[in-house]
Protein backbone atom coordinates (compact mmCIF):
# COMPACT_ATOMS: atom_id res chain seq x y z
CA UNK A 1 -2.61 0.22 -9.52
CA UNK A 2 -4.71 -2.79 -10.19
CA UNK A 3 -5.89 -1.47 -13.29
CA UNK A 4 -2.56 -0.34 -15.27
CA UNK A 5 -0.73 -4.15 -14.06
CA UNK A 6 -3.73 -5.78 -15.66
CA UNK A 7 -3.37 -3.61 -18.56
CA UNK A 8 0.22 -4.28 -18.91
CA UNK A 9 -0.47 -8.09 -19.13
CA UNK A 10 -1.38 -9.16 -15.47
CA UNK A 11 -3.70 -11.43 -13.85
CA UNK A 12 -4.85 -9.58 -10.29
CA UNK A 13 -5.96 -10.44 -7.11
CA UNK A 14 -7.16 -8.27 -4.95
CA UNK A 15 -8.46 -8.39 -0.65
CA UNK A 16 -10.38 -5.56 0.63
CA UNK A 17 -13.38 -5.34 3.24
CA UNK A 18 -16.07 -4.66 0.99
CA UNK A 19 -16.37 -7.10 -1.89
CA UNK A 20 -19.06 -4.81 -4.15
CA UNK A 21 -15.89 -2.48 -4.42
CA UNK A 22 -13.37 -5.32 -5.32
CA UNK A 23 -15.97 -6.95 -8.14
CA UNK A 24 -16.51 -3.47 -9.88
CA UNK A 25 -12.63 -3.21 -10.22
CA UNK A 26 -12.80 -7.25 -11.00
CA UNK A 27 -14.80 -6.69 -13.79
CA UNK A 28 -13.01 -3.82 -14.90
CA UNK A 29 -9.55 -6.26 -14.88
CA UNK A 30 -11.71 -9.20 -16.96
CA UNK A 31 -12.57 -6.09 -19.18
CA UNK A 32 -9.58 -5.99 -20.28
CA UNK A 33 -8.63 -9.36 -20.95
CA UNK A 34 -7.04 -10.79 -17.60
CA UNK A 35 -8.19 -12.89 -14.95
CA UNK A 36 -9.08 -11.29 -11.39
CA UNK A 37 -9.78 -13.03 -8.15
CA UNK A 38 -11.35 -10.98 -5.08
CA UNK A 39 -11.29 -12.30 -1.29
CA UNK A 40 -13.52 -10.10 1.25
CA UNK A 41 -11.06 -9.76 4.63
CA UNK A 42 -10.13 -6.98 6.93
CA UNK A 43 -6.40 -7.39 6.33
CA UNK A 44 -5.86 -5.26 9.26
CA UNK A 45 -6.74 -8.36 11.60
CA UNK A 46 -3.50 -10.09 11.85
CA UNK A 47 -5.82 -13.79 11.55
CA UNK A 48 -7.82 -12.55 8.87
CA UNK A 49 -4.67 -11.32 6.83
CA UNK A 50 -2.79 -15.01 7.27
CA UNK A 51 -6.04 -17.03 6.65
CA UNK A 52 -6.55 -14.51 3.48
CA UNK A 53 -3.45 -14.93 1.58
CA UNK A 54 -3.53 -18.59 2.24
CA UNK A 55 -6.60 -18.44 0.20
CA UNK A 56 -5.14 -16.39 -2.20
CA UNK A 57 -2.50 -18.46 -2.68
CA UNK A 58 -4.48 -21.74 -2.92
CA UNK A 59 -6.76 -20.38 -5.33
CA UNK A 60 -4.86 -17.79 -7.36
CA UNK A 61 -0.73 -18.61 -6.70
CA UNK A 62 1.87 -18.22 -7.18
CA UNK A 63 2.26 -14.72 -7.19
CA UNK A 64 5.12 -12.85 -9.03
CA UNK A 65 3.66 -9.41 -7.60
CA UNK A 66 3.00 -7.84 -4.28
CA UNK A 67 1.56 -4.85 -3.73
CA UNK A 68 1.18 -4.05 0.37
CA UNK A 69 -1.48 -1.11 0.25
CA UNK A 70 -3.06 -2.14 3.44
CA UNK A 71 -3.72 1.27 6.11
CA UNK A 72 -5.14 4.30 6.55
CA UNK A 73 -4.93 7.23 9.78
CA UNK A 74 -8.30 6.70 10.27
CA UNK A 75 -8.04 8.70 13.70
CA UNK A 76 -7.48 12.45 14.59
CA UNK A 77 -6.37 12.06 17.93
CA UNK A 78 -3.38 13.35 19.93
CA UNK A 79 -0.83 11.44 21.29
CA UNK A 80 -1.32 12.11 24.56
CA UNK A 81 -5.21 10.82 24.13
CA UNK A 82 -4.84 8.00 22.29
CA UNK A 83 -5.80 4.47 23.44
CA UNK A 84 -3.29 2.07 23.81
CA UNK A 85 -6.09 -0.13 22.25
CA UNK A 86 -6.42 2.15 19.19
CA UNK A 87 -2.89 2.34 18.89
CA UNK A 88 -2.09 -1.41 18.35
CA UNK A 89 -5.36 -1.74 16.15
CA UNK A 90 -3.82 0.65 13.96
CA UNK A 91 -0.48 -0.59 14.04
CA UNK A 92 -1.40 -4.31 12.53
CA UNK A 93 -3.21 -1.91 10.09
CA UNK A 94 -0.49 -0.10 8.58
CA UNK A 95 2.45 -2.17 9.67
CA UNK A 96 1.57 -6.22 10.94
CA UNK A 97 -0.52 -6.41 7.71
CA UNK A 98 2.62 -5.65 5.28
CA UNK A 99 4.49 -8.13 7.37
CA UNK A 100 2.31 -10.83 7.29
CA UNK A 101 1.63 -10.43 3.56
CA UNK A 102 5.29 -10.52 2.96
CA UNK A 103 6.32 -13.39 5.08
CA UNK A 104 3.23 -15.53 3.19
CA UNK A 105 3.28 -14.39 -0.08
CA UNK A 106 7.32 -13.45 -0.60
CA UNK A 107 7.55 -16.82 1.29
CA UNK A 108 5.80 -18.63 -1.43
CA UNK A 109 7.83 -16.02 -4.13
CA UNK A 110 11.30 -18.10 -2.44
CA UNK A 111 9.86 -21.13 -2.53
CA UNK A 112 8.88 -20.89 -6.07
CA UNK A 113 12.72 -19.82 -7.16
CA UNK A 114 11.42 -17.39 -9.68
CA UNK A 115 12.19 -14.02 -8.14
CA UNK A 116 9.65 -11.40 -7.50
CA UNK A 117 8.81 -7.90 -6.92
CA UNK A 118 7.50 -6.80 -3.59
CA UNK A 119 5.91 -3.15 -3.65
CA UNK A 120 5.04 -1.23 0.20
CA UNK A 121 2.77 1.27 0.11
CA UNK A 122 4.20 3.65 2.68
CA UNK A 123 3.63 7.53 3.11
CA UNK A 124 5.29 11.02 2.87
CA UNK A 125 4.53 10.92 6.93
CA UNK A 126 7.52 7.97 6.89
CA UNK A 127 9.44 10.69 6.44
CA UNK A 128 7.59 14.45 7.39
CA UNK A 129 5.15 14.47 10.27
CA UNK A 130 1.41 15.65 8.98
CA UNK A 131 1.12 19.29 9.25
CA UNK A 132 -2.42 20.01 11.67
CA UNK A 133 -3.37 16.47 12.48
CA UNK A 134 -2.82 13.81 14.78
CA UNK A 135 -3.21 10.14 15.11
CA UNK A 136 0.92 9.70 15.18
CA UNK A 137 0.33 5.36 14.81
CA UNK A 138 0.69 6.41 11.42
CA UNK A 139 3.71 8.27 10.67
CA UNK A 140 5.21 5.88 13.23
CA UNK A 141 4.03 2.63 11.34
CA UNK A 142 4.44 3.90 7.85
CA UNK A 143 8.18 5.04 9.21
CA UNK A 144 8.76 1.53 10.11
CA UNK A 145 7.40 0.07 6.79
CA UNK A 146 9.96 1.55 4.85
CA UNK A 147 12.88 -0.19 7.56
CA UNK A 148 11.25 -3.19 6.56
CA UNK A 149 10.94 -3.08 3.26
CA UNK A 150 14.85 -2.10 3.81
CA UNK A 151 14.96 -5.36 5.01
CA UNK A 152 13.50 -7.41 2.62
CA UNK A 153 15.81 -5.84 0.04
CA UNK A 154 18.52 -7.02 1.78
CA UNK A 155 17.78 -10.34 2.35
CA UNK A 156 15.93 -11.39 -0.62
CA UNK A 157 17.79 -9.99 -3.11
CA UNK A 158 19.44 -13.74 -3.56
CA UNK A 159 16.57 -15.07 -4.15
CA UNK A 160 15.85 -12.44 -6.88
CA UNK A 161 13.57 -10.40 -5.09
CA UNK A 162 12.94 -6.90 -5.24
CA UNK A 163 11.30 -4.96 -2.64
CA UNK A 164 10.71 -1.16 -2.96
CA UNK A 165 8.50 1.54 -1.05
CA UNK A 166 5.94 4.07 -2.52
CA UNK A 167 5.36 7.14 -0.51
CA UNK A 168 2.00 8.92 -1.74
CA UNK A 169 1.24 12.15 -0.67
CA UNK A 170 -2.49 13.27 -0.64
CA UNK A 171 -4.89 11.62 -3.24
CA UNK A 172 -8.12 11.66 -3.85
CA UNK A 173 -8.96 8.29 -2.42
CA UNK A 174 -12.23 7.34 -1.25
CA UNK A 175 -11.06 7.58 2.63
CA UNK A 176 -9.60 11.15 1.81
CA UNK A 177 -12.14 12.36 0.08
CA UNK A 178 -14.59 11.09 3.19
CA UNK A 179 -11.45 13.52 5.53
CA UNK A 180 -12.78 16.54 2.81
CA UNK A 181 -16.19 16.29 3.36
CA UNK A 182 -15.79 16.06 7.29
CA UNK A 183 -13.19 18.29 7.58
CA UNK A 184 -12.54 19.89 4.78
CA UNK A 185 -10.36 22.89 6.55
CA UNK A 186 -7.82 20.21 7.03
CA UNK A 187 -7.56 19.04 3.74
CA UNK A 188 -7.14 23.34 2.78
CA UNK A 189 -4.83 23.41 5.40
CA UNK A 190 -2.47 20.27 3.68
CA UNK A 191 -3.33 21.62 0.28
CA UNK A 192 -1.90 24.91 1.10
CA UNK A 193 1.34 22.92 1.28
CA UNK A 194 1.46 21.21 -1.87
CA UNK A 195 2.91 23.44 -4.42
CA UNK A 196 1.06 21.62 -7.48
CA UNK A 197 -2.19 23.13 -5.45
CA UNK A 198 -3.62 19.96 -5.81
CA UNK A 199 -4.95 16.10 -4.74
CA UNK A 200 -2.99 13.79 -7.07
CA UNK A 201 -5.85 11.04 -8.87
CA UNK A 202 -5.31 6.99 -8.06
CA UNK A 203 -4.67 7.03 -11.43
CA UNK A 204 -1.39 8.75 -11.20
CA UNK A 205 0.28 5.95 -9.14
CA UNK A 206 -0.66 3.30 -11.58
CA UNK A 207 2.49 4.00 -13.79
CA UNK A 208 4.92 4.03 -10.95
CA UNK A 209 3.29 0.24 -9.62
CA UNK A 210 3.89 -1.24 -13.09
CA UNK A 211 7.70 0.27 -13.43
CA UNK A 212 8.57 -1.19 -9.93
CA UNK A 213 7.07 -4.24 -10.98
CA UNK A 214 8.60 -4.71 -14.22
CA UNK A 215 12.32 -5.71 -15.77
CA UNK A 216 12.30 -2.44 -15.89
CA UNK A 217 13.61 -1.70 -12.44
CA UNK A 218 15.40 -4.95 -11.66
CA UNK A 219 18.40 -3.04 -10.43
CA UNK A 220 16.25 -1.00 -7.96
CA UNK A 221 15.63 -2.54 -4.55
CA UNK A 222 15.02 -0.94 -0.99
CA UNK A 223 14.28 2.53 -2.57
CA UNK A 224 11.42 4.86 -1.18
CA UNK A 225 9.97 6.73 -4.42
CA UNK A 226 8.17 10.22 -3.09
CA UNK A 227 5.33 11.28 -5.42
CA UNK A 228 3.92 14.02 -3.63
CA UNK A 229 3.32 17.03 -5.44
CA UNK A 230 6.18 18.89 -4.05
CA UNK A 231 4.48 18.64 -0.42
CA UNK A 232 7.97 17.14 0.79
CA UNK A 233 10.21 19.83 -0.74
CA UNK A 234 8.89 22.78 1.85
């Protein structure tokens, strides 16, 4: 997602907890032409997340863009087993970290008076429950993500704000690849239900970040866009 804003004309900044990662996709942005700014945080602490895009906004604001792609299951483990400790943790993960990036950065987006486009990486498990695994913190947070990004629809649209939801099904990302290798009957098992028979690539939600980001979807706001591979449709 990064990659296709910069190469449809945007400057990027980016927060993740490994900076090699984030300076290889830098350099990639400066490749082509734009500027790129990278902050090493765990943006599932909510302190590290406020401190973080305070930084980000002192340094590389005001942002037109957000894109909320904090999260991750992480955890295979029942309901009925699950720490209440674990559960919280993963909570601020999925759900406090989208908040807190919002109420900063689409803070500074009213301040500015410019409008704005606010884009929440959700789930299909906001709205299906993962077939053979556990760890329910995330359907349950990524559920509540798209309520909230309801919310900020509704109440920023004055200030010309847009906020929309993107629910991925399974890709090949580096944490579900890492799910393959340790247990890769699982990743048959949610396979078996996609009908395209296949992980969709990163690359494949780059075209739907740039339309919600763009003029090109000004009317759109509060809508949850499924891209799946037919997994949802069974």
């Amino acid at each position: 997602m990064a990659l296709a804003l910069a190469e449809a004309g945007a400057d990027v900044a980016m927060a993740a907890r490994t900076l090699a990662d984030l300076e290889t996709t830098a350099d990639d942005i400066r490749a082509r032409g734009r500027a790129a700014w990278t902050f090493e945080a765990d943006m599932g602490s909510p302190e590290a997340c406020e401190a973080t895009c305070g930084q980000a906004l002192a340094e590389a604001g005001p942002f037109d863009i957000l894109i909320n792609n904090v999260g991750g299951r992480r955890v295979n483990i029942p309901t009925e087993d699950l720490p209440l400790e674990t559960w919280r943790e993963l909570v601020d993960l999925n759900l406090t970290s989208t908040f807190v990036c919002s109420r900063i950065i689409g803070g500074a987006m009213i301040e500015a008076g410019r409008g704005g486009r606010i884009i929440n990486i959700a789930s299909i498990n906001a709205l299906v429950a993962g077939r053979g695994i556990a760890g329910r913190h995330y359907e349950t947070a990524k559920a509540a993500v798209l309520q909230f990004t309801r919310t900020l629809a509704v109440d920023w649209a004055p200030h010309g704000i847009t906020a929309n939801a993107i629910c991925p099904g399974l890709f090949g990302t580096a944490p579900n690849r890492a799910w393959a290798e340790k247990s890769p009957e699982m990743i048959d098992a949610m396979l078996a239900g996609v009908p395209m028979g296949a992980m969709g690539a990163p690359e494949d939600l780059g075209p739907l970040a740039v339309y919600l980001a763009s003029n090109a979807s000004r009317y759109m706001t509060g809508a949850a866009l499924v891209i799946d591979g037919g997994y949802t449709c069974l």
